[in-house]
C-alpha atoms as a PDB file:
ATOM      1  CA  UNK A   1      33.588  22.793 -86.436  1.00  0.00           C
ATOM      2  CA  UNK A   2      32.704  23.378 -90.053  1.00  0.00           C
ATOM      3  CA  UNK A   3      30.631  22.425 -91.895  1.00  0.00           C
ATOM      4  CA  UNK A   4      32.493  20.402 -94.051  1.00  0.00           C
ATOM      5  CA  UNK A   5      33.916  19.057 -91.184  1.00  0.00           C
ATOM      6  CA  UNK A   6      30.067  17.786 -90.409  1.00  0.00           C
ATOM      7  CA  UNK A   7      29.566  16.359 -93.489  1.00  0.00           C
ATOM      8  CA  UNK A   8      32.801  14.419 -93.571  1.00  0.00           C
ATOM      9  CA  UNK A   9      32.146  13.270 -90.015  1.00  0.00           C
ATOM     10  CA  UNK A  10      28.437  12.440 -91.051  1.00  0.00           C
ATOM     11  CA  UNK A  11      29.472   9.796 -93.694  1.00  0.00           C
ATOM     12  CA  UNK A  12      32.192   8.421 -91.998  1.00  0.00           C
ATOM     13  CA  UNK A  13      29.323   7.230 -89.441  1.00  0.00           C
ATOM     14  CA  UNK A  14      27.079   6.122 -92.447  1.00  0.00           C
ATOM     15  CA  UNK A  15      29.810   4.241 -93.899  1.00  0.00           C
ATOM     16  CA  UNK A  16      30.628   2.199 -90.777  1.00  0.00           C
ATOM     17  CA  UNK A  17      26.744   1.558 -90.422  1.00  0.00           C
ATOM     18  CA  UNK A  18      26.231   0.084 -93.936  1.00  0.00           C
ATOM     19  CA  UNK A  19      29.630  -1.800 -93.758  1.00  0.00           C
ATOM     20  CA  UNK A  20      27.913  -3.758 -90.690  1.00  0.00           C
ATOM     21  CA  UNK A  21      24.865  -3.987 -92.437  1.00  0.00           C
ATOM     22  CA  UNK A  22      26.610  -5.382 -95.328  1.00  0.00           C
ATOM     23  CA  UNK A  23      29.210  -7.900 -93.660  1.00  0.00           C
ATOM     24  CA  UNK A  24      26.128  -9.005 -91.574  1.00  0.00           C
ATOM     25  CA  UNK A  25      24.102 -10.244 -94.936  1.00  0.00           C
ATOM     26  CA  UNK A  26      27.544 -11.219 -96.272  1.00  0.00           C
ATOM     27  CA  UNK A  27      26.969 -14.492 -96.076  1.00  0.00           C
ATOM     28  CA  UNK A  28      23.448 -15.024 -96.591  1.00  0.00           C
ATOM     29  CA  UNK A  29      24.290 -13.561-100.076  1.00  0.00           C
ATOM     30  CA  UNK A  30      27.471 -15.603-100.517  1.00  0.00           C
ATOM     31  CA  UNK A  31      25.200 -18.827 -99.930  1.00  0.00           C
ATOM     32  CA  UNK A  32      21.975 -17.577-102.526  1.00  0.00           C
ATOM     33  CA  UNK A  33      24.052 -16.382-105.216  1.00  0.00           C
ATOM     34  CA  UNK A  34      27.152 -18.819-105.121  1.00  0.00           C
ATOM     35  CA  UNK A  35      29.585 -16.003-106.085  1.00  0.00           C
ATOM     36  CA  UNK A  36      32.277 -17.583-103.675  1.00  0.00           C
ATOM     37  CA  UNK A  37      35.190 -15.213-103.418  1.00  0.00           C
ATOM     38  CA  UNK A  38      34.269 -11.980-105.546  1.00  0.00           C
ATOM     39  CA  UNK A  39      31.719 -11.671-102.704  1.00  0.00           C
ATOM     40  CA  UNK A  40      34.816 -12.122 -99.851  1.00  0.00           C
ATOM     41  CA  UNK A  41      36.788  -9.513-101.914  1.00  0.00           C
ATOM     42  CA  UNK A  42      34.174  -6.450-101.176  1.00  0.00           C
ATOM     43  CA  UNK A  43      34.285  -5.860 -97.337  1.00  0.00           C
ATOM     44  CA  UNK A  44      37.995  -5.053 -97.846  1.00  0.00           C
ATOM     45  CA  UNK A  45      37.329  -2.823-100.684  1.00  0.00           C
ATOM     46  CA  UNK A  46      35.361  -0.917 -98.393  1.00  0.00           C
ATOM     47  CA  UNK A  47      37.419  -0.822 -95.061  1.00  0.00           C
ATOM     48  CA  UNK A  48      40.138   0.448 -97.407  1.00  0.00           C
ATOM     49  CA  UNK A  49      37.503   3.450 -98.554  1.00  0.00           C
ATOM     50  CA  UNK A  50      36.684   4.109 -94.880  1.00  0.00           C
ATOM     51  CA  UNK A  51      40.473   3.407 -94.031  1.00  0.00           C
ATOM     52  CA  UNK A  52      41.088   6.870 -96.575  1.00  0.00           C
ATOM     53  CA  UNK A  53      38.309   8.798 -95.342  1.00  0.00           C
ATOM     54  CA  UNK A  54      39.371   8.348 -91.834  1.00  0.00           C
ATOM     55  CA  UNK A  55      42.596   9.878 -92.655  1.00  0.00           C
ATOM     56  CA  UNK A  56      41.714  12.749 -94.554  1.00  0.00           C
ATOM     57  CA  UNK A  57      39.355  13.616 -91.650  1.00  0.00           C
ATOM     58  CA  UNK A  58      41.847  14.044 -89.339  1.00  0.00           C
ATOM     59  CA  UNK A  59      44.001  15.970 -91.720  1.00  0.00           C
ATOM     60  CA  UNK A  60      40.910  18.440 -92.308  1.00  0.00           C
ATOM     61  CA  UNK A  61      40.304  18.765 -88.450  1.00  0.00           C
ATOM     62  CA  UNK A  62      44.074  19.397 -87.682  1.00  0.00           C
ATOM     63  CA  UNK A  63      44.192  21.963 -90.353  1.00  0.00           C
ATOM     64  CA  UNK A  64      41.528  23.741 -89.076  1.00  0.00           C
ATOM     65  CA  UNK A  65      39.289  22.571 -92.343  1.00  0.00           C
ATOM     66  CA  UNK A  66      41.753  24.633 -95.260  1.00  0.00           C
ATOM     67  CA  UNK A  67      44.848  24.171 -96.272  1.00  0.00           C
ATOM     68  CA  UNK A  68      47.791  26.762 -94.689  1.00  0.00           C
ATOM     69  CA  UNK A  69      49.684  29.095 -97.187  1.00  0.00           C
ATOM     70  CA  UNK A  70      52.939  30.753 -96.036  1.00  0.00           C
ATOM     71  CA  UNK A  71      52.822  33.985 -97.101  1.00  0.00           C
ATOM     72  CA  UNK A  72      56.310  36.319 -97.194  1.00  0.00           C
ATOM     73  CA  UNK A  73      55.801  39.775 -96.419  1.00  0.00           C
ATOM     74  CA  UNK A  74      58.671  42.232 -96.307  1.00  0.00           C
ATOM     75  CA  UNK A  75      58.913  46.106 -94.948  1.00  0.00           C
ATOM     76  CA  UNK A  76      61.673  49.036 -95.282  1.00  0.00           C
ATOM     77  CA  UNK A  77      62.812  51.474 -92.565  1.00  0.00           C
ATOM     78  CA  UNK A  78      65.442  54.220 -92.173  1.00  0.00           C
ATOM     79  CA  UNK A  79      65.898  56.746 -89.512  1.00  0.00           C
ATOM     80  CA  UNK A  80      68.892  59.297 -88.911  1.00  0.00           C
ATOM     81  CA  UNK A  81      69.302  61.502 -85.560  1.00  0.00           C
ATOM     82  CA  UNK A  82      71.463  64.135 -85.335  1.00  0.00           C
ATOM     83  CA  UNK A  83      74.718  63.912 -83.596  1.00  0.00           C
ATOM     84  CA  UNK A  84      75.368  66.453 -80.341  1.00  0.00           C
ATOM     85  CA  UNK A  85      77.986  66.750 -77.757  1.00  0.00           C
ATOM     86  CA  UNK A  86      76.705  65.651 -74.007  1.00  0.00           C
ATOM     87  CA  UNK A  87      74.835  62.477 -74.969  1.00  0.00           C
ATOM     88  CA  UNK A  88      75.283  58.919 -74.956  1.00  0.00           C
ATOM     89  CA  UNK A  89      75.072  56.913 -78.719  1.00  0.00           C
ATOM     90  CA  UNK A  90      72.967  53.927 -78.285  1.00  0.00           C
ATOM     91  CA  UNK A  91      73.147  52.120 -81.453  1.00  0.00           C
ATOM     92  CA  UNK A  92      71.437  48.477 -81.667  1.00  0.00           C
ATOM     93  CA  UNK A  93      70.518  48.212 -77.528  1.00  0.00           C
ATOM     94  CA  UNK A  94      74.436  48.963 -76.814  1.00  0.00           C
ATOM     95  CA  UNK A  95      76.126  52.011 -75.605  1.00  0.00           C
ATOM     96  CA  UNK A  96      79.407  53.127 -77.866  1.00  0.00           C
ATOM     97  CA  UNK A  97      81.675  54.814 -76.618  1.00  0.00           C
ATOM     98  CA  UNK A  98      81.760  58.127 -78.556  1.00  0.00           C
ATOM     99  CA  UNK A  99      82.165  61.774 -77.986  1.00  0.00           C
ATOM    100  CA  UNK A 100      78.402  62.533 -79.204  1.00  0.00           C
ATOM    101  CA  UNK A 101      75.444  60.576 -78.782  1.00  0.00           C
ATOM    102  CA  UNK A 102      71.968  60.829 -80.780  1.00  0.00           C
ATOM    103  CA  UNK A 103      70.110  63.416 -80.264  1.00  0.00           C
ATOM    104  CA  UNK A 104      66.354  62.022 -79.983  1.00  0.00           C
ATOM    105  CA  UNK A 105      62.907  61.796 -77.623  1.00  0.00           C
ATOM    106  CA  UNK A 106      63.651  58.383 -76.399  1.00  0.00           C
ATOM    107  CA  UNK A 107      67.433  57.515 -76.544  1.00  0.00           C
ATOM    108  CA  UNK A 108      67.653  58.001 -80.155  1.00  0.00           C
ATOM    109  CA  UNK A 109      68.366  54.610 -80.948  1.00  0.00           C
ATOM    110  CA  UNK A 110      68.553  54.552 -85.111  1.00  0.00           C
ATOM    111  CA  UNK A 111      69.251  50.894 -85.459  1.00  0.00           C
ATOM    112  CA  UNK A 112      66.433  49.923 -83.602  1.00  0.00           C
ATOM    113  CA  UNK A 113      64.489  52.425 -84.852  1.00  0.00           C
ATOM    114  CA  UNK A 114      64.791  51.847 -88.476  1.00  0.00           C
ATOM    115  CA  UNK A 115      63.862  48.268 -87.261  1.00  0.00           C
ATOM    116  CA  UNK A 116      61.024  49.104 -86.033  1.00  0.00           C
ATOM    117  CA  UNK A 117      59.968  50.784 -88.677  1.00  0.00           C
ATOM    118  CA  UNK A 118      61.039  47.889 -91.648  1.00  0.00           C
ATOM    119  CA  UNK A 119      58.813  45.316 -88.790  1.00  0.00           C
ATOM    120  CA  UNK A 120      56.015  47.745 -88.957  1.00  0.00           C
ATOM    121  CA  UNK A 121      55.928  47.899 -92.594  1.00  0.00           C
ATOM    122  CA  UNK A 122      56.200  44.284 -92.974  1.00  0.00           C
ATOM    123  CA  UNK A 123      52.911  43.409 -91.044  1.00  0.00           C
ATOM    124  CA  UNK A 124      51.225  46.685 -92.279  1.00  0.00           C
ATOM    125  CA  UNK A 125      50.857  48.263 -89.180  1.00  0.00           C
ATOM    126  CA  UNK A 126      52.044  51.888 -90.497  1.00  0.00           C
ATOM    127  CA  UNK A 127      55.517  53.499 -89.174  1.00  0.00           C
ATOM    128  CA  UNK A 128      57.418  53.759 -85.747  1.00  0.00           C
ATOM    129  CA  UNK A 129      55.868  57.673 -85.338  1.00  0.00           C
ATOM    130  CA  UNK A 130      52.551  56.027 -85.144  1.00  0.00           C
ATOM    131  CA  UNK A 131      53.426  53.745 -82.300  1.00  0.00           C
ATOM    132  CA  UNK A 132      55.557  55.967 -80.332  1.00  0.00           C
ATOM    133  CA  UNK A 133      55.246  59.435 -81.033  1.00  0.00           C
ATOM    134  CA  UNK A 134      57.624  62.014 -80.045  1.00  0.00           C
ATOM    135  CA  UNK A 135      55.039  64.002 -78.244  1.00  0.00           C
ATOM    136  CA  UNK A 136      54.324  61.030 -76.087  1.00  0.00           C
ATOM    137  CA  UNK A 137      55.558  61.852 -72.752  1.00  0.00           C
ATOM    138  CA  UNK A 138      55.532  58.263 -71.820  1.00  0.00           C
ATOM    139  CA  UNK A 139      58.727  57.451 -74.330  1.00  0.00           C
ATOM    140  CA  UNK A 140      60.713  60.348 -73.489  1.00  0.00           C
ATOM    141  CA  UNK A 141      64.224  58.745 -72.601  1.00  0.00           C
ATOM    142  CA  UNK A 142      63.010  55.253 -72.843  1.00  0.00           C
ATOM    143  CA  UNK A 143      65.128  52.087 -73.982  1.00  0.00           C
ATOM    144  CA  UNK A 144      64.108  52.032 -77.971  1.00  0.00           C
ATOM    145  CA  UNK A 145      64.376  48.121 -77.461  1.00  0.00           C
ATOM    146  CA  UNK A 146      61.219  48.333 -75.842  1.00  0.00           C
ATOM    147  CA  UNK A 147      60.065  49.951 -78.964  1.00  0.00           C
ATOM    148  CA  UNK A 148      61.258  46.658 -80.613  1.00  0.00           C
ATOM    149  CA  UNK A 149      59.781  44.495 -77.613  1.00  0.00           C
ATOM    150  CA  UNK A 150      56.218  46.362 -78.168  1.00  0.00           C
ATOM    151  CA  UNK A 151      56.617  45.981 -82.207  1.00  0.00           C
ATOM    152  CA  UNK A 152      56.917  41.763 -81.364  1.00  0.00           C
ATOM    153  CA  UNK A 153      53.408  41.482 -79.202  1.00  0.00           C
ATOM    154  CA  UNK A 154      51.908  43.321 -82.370  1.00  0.00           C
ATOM    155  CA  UNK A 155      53.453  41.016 -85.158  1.00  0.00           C
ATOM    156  CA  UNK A 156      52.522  37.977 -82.995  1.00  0.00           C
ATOM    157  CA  UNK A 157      49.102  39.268 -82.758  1.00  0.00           C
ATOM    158  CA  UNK A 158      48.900  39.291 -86.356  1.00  0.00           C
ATOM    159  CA  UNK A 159      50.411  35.530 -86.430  1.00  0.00           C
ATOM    160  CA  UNK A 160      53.303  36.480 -88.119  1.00  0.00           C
ATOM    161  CA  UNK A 161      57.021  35.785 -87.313  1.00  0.00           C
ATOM    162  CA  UNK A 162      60.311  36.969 -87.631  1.00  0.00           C
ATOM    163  CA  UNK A 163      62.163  35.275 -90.844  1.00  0.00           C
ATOM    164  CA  UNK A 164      65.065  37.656 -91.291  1.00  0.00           C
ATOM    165  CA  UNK A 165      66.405  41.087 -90.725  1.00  0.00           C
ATOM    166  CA  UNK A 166      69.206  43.415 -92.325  1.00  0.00           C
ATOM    167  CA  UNK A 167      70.252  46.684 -91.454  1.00  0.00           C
ATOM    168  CA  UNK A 168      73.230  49.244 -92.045  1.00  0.00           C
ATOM    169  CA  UNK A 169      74.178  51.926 -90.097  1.00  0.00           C
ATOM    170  CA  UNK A 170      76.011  55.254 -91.735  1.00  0.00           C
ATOM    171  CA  UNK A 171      77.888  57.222 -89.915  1.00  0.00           C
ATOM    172  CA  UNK A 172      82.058  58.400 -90.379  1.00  0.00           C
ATOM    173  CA  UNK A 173      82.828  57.840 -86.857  1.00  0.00           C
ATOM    174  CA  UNK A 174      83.000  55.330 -84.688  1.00  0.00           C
ATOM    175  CA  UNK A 175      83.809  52.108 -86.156  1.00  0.00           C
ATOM    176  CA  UNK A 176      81.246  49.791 -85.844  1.00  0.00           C
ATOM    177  CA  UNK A 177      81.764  46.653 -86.363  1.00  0.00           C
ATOM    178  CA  UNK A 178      83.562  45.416 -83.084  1.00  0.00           C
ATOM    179  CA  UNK A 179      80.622  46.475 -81.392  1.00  0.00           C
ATOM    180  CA  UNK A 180      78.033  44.173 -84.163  1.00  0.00           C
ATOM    181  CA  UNK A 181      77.761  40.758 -81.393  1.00  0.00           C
ATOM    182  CA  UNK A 182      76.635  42.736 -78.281  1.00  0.00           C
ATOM    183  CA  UNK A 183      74.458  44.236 -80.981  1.00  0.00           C
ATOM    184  CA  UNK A 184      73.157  41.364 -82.320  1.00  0.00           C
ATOM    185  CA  UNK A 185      72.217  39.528 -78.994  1.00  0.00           C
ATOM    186  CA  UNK A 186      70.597  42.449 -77.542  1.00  0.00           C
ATOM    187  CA  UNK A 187      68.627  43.009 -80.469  1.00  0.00           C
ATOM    188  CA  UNK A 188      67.650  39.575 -80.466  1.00  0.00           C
ATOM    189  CA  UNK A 189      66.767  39.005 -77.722  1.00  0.00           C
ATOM    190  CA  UNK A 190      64.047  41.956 -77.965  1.00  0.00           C
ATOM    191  CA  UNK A 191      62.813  40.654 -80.502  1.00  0.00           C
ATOM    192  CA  UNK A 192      62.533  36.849 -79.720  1.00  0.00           C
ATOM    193  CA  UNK A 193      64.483  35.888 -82.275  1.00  0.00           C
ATOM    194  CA  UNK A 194      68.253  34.015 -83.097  1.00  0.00           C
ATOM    195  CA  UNK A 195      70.671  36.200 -83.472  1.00  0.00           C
ATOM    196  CA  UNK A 196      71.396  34.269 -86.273  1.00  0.00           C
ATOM    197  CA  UNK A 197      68.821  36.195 -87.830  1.00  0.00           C
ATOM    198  CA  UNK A 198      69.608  39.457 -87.739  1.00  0.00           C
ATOM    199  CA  UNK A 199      72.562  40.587 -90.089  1.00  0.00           C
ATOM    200  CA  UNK A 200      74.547  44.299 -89.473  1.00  0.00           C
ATOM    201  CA  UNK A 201      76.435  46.193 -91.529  1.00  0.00           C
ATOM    202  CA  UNK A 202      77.910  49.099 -91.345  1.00  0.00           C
ATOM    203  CA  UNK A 203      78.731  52.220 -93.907  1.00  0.00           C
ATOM    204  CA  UNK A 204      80.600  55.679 -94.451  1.00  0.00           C
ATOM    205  CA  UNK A 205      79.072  58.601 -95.856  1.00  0.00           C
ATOM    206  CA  UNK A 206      82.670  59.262 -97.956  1.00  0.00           C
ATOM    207  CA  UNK A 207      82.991  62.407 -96.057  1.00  0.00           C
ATOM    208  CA  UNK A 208      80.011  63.964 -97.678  1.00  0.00           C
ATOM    209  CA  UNK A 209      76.592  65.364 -96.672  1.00  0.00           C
ATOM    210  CA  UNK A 210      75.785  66.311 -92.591  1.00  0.00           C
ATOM    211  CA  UNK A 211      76.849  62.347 -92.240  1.00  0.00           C
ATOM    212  CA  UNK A 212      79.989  62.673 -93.668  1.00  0.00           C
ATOM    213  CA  UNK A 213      80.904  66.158 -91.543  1.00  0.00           C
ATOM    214  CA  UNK A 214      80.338  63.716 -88.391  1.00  0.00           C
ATOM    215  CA  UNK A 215      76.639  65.697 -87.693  1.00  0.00           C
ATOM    216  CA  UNK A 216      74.123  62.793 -87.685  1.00  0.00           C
ATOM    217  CA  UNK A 217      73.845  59.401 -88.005  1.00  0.00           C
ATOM    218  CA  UNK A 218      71.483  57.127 -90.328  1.00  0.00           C
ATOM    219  CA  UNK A 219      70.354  53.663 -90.560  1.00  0.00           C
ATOM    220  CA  UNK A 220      68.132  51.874 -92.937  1.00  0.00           C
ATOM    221  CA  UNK A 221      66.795  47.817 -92.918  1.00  0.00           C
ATOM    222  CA  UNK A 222      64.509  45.974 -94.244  1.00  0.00           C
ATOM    223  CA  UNK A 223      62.502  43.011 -92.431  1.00  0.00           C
ATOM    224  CA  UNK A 224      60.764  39.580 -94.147  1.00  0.00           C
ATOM    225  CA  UNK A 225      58.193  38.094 -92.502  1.00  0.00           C
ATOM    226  CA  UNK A 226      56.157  34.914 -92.778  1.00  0.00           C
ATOM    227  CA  UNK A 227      52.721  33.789 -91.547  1.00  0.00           C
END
C-alpha cells in the first residue's frame, strides 16, 4: 500500500468519526441556535463528501495508486536463408512443398524468424541471434516456432502484448499464398494470439538479385505492441 493510499484511507476514517461527532450534537445545536433547517441541510453535505472520497479510494487501490498509460511500441525484422537442394522449406510453422528448402541451424524458418526478430525489437530485448544463436547446439534443427513460443514468455514478462503483426515473404518460387491460413493458425497459435492478428503477404524479387535466380529466400515484418 502507498502511501497515498494511507493518507486517503486515514481521512476517510477521520471523516466518518467527526460526521458522528457532528450528527450526535446535531440537535443540541439545532435547539440553542434555532437555525431550523440550514442546520438539517449539513449532514448530507457531508455524506455526499465522504460518499466521493469513498469512491475515488477504491479507484486509487484498484489502480494500483497511478493512473495506467498504454504505451505502443513497434519493432522491424528481416531474415533471408539461402535456398539448397535436399531440404525441406518451412515457411510460417508449415512445410511447402518445394524442390529446395532453407538452408539454416534450426529449420531455417524466415517467416518466423523475421518475427522474432520485429517481437524482439518491439519490447527491446535485442535480435533473434541473441536468443538463439547459431552456435547453440541446443537449436540445431529445432521447430523456429519455438523460437516464437520462447519470444512470448519474454514479452509477457515485460507485460506487454501482442497488438498486431505484418510480414512478407520474397521469394520467385513457390506461390505462397494458398499456403497463408495453415500459416496463419500455426503462427498464432505460437504466439498466443488471433490469427486475426497476424497479416501475410507475399512478394517477387522481379527475377533479379540471388532472390530472383531462385537462390534464397527473404522475409521482413514489423510487430506493434502495447503495455
Amino acid at each position: 500500500m502507498t502511501t497515498r493510499q494511507k493518507v486517503q484511507i486515514a481521512l476517510f476514517w477521520s471523516l466518518i468519526f467527526f460526521l458522528a461527532l457532528f450528527l450526535a450534537r446535531t440537535n443540541t445545536l439545532n435547539r440553542a441556535t434555532g437555525l431550523g433547517q440550514a442546520i438539517n441541510y449539513l449532514p448530507l453535505v457531508l455524506i455526499v463528501a465522504l460518499f466521493v472520497l469513498v469512491i475515488t479510494i477504491d479507484r486509487s487501490i484498484k489502480s494500483g495508486g497511478r493512473s495506467k498509460t498504454v504505451v505502443t511500441r513497434s519493432g522491424i525484422g528481416y531474415d533471408l536463408h539461402r535456398l539448397s537442394e535436399g531440404r525441406k522449406l518451412m515457411i510460417g510453422g508449415i512445410e511447402v512443398p518445394f524442390d529446395k528448402g532453407s538452408l539454416g541451424h534450426s529449420d531455417g524458418d524466415v517467416l518466423a524468424h523475421a518475427l522474432c526478430d520485429a517481437l524482439l525489437g518491439a519490447a527491446g530485448l535485442g535480435d533473434i541471434g541473441t536468443h538463439f544463436s547459431d552456435t547453440d547446439a541446443k537449436w540445431k534443427g529445432v521447430s523456429s516456432l519455438l523460437f516464437l513460443e520462447h519470444t512470448r514468455k519474454l514479452i509477457d514478462e515485460r507485460h506487454l502484448r501482442i497488438n498486431h503483426l505484418d510480414a512478407v515473404v520474397i521469394c520467385e518460387r513457390p506461390k505462397l499464398g494458398p499456403h497463408f491460413p495453415a500459416m496463419r493458425d500455426a503462427l498464432a497459435r505460437s504466439l498466443g494470439i488471433a490469427a486475426g492478428q497476424l497479416n501475410l503477404k507475399a512478394k517477387t524479387n522481379e527475377g533479379t538479385g540471388e532472390i530472383g535466380r531462385g537462390e534464397a529466400i527473404a522475409a521482413q515484418a514489423i510487430a506493434t505492441l502495447e503495455g
